[in-house]
N, C-alpha and C. Protein backbone atom coordinates (compact mmCIF):
# COMPACT_ATOMS: atom_id res chain seq x y z
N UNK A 1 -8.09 8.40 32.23
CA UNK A 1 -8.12 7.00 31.83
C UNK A 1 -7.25 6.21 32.80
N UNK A 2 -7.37 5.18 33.48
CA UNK A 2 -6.99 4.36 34.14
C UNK A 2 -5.56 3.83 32.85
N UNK A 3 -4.71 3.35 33.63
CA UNK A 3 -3.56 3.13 33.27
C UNK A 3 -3.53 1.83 32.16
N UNK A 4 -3.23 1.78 31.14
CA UNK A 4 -3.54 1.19 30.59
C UNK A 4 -1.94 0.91 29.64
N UNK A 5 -1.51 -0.16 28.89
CA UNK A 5 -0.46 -0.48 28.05
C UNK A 5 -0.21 0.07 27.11
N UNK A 6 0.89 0.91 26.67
CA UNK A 6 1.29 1.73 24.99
C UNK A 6 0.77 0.98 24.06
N UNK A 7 1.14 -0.52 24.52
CA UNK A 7 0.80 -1.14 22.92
C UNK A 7 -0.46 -1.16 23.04
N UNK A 8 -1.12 -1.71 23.68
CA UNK A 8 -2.88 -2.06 23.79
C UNK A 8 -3.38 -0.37 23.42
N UNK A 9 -2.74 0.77 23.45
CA UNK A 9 -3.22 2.48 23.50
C UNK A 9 -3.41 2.01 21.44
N UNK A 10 -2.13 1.63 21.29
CA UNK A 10 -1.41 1.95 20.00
C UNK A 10 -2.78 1.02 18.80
N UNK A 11 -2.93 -0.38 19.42
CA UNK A 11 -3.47 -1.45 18.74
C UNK A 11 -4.80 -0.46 18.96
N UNK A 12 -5.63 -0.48 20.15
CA UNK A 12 -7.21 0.39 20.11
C UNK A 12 -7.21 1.67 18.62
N UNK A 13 -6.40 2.18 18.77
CA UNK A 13 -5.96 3.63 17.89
C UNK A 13 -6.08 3.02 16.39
N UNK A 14 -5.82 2.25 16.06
CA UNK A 14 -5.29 1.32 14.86
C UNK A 14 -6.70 0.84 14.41
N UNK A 15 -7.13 -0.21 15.48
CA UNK A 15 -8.64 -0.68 15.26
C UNK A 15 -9.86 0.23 15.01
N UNK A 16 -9.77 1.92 15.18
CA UNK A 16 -10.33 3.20 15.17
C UNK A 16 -10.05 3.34 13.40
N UNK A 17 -9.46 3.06 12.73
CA UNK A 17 -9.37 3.42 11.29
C UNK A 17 -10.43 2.26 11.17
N UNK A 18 -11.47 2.84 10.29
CA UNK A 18 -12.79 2.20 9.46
C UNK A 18 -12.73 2.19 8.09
N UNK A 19 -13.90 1.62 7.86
CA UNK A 19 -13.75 1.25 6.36
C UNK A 19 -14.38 3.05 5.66
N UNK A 20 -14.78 3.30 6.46
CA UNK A 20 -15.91 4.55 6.26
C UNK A 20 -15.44 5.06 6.55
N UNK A 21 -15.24 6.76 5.49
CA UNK A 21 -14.99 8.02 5.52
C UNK A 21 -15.35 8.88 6.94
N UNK A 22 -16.98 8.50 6.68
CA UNK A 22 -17.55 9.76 7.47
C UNK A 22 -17.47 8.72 9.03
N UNK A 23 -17.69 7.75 9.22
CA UNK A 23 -17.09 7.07 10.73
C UNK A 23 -15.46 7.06 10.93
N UNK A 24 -14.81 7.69 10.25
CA UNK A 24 -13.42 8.00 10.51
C UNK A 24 -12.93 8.97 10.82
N UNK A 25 -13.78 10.22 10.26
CA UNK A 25 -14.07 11.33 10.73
C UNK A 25 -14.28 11.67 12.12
N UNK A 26 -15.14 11.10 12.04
CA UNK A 26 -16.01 11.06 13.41
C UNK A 26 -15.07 10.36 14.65
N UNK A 27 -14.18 9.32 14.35
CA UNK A 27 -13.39 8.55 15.51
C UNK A 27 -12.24 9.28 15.04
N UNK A 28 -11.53 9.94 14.14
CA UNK A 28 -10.16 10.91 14.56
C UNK A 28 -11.14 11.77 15.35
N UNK A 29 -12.09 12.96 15.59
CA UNK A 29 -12.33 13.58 16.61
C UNK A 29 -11.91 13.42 17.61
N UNK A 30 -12.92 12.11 18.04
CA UNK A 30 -13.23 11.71 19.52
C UNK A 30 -11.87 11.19 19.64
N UNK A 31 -11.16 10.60 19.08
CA UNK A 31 -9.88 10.34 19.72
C UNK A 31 -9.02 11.20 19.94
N UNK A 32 -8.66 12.35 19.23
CA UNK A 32 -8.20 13.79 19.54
C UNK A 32 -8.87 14.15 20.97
N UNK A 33 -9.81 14.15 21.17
CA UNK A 33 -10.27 15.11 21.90
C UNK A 33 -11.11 14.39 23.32
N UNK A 34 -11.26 13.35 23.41
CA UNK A 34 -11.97 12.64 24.43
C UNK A 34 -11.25 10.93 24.72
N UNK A 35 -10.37 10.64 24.50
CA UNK A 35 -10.02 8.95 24.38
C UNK A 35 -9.33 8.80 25.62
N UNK A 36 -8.14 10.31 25.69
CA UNK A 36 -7.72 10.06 26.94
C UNK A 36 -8.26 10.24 28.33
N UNK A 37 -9.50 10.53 28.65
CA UNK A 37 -10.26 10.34 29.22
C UNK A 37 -11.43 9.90 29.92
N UNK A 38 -11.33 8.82 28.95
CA UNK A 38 -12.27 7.81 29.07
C UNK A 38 -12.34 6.79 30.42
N UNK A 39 -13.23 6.74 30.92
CA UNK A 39 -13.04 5.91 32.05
C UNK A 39 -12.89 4.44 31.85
N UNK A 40 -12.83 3.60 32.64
CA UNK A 40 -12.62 2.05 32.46
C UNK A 40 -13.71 1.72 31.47
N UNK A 41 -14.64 1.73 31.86
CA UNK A 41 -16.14 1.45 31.95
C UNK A 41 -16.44 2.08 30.08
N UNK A 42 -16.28 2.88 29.84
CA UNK A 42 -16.38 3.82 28.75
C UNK A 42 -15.38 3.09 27.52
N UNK A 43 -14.10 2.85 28.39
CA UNK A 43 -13.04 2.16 27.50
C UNK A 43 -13.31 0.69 26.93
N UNK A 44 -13.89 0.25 27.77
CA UNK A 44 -14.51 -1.44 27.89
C UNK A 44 -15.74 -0.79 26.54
N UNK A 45 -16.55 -0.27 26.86
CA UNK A 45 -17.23 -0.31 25.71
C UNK A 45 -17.04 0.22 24.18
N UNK A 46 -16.38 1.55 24.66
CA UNK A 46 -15.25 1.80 22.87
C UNK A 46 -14.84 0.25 22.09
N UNK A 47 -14.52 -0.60 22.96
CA UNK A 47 -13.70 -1.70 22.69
C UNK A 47 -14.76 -2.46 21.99
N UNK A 48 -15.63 -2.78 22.27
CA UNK A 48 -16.98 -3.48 22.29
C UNK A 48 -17.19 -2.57 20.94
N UNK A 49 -17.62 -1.27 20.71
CA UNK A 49 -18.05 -0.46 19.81
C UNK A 49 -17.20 -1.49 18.16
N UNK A 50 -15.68 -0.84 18.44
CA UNK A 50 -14.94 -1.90 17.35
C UNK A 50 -15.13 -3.12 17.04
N UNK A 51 -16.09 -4.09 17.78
CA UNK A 51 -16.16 -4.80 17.04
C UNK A 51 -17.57 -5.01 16.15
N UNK A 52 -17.94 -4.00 16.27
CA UNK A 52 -19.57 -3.74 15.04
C UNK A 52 -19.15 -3.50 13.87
N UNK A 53 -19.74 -3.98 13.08
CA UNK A 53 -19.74 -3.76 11.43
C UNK A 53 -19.81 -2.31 11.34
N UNK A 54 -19.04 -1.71 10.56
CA UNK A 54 -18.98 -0.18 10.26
C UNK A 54 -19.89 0.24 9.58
N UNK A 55 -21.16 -0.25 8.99
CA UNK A 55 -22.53 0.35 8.64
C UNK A 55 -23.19 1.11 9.92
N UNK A 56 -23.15 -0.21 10.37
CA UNK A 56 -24.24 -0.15 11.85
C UNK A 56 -23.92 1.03 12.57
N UNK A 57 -22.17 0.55 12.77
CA UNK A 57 -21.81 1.60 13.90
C UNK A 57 -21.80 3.08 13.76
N UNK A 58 -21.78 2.96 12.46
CA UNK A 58 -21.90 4.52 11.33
C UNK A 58 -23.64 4.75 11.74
N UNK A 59 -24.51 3.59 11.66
CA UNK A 59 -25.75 4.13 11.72
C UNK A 59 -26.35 4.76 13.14
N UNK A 60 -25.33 4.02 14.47
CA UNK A 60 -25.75 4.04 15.79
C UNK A 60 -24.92 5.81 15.82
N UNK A 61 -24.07 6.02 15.34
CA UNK A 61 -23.05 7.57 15.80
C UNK A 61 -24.02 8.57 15.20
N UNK A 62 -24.63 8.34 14.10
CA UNK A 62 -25.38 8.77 13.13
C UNK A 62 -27.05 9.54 13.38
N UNK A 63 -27.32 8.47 14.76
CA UNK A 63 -28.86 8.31 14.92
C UNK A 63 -29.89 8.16 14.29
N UNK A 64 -29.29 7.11 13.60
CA UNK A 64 -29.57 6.55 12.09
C UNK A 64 -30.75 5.46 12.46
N UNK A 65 -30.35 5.05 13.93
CA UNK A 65 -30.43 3.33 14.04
C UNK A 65 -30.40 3.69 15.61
N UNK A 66 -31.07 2.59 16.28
CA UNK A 66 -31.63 2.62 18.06
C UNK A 66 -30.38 1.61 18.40
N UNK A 67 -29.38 1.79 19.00
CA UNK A 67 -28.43 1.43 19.53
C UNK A 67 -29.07 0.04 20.49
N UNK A 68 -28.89 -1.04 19.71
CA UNK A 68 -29.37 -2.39 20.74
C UNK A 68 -28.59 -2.75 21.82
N UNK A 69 -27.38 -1.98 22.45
CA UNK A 69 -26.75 -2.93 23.21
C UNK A 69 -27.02 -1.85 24.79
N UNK A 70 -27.36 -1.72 25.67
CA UNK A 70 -27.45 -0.79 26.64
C UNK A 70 -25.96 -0.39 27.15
N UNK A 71 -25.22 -1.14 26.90
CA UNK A 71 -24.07 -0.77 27.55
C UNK A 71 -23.05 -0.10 26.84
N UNK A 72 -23.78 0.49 25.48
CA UNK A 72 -22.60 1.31 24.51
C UNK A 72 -23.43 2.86 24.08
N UNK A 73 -24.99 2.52 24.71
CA UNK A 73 -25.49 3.73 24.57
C UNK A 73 -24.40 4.72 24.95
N UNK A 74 -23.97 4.58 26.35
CA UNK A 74 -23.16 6.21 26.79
C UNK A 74 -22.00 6.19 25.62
N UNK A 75 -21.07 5.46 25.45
CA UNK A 75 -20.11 5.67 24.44
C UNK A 75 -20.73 6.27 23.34
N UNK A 76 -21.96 5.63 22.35
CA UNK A 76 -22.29 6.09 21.45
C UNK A 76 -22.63 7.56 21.60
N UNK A 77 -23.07 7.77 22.48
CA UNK A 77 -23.54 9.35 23.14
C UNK A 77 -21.99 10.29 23.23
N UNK A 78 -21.13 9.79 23.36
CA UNK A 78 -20.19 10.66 23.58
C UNK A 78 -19.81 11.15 22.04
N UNK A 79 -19.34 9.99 21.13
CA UNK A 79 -19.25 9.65 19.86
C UNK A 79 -20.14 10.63 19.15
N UNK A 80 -21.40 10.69 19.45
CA UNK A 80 -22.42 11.62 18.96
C UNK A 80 -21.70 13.23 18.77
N UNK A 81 -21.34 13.68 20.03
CA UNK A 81 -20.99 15.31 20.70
C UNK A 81 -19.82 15.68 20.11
N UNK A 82 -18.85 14.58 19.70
CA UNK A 82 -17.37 15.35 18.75
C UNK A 82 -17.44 15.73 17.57
């Protein structure tokens, strides 16, 4: 991950708690196990990801639902694999 601010690490981490069980699940994983590695590009869209309604975003991790935005497919794809 490109160098990035404790607090801005701390606030992203924070904004990762959902209203939803099973999408909380799913983002303690990926944050355990893939966050610190995220590239710019990847990070920019995690960011983007938080601000979707936690149905949706539950439905896009889910493959519930066709991910409308092209530029969060790869995030959602990673999101998928943890």
């Amino acid at each position: 991950m490109t160098a990035i601010d404790p607090v801005e690490i701390k606030r992203i981490r924070w904004r990762s708690r959902r209203g939803l069980l099973e999408l909380d699940l799913v983002l303690e994983r990926f944050l355990a196990s893939r966050f610190e590695q995220l590239t710019a590009a990847e990070l920019a869209a995690y960011r983007k990801c938080l601000e979707l309604d936690d149905t949706d975003f539950l439905d896009y991790v889910n493959g519930k639902a066709e991910v409308p935005d092209p530029e969060l497919t790869h995030i959602i794809g990673i999101l998928r694999t943890v």
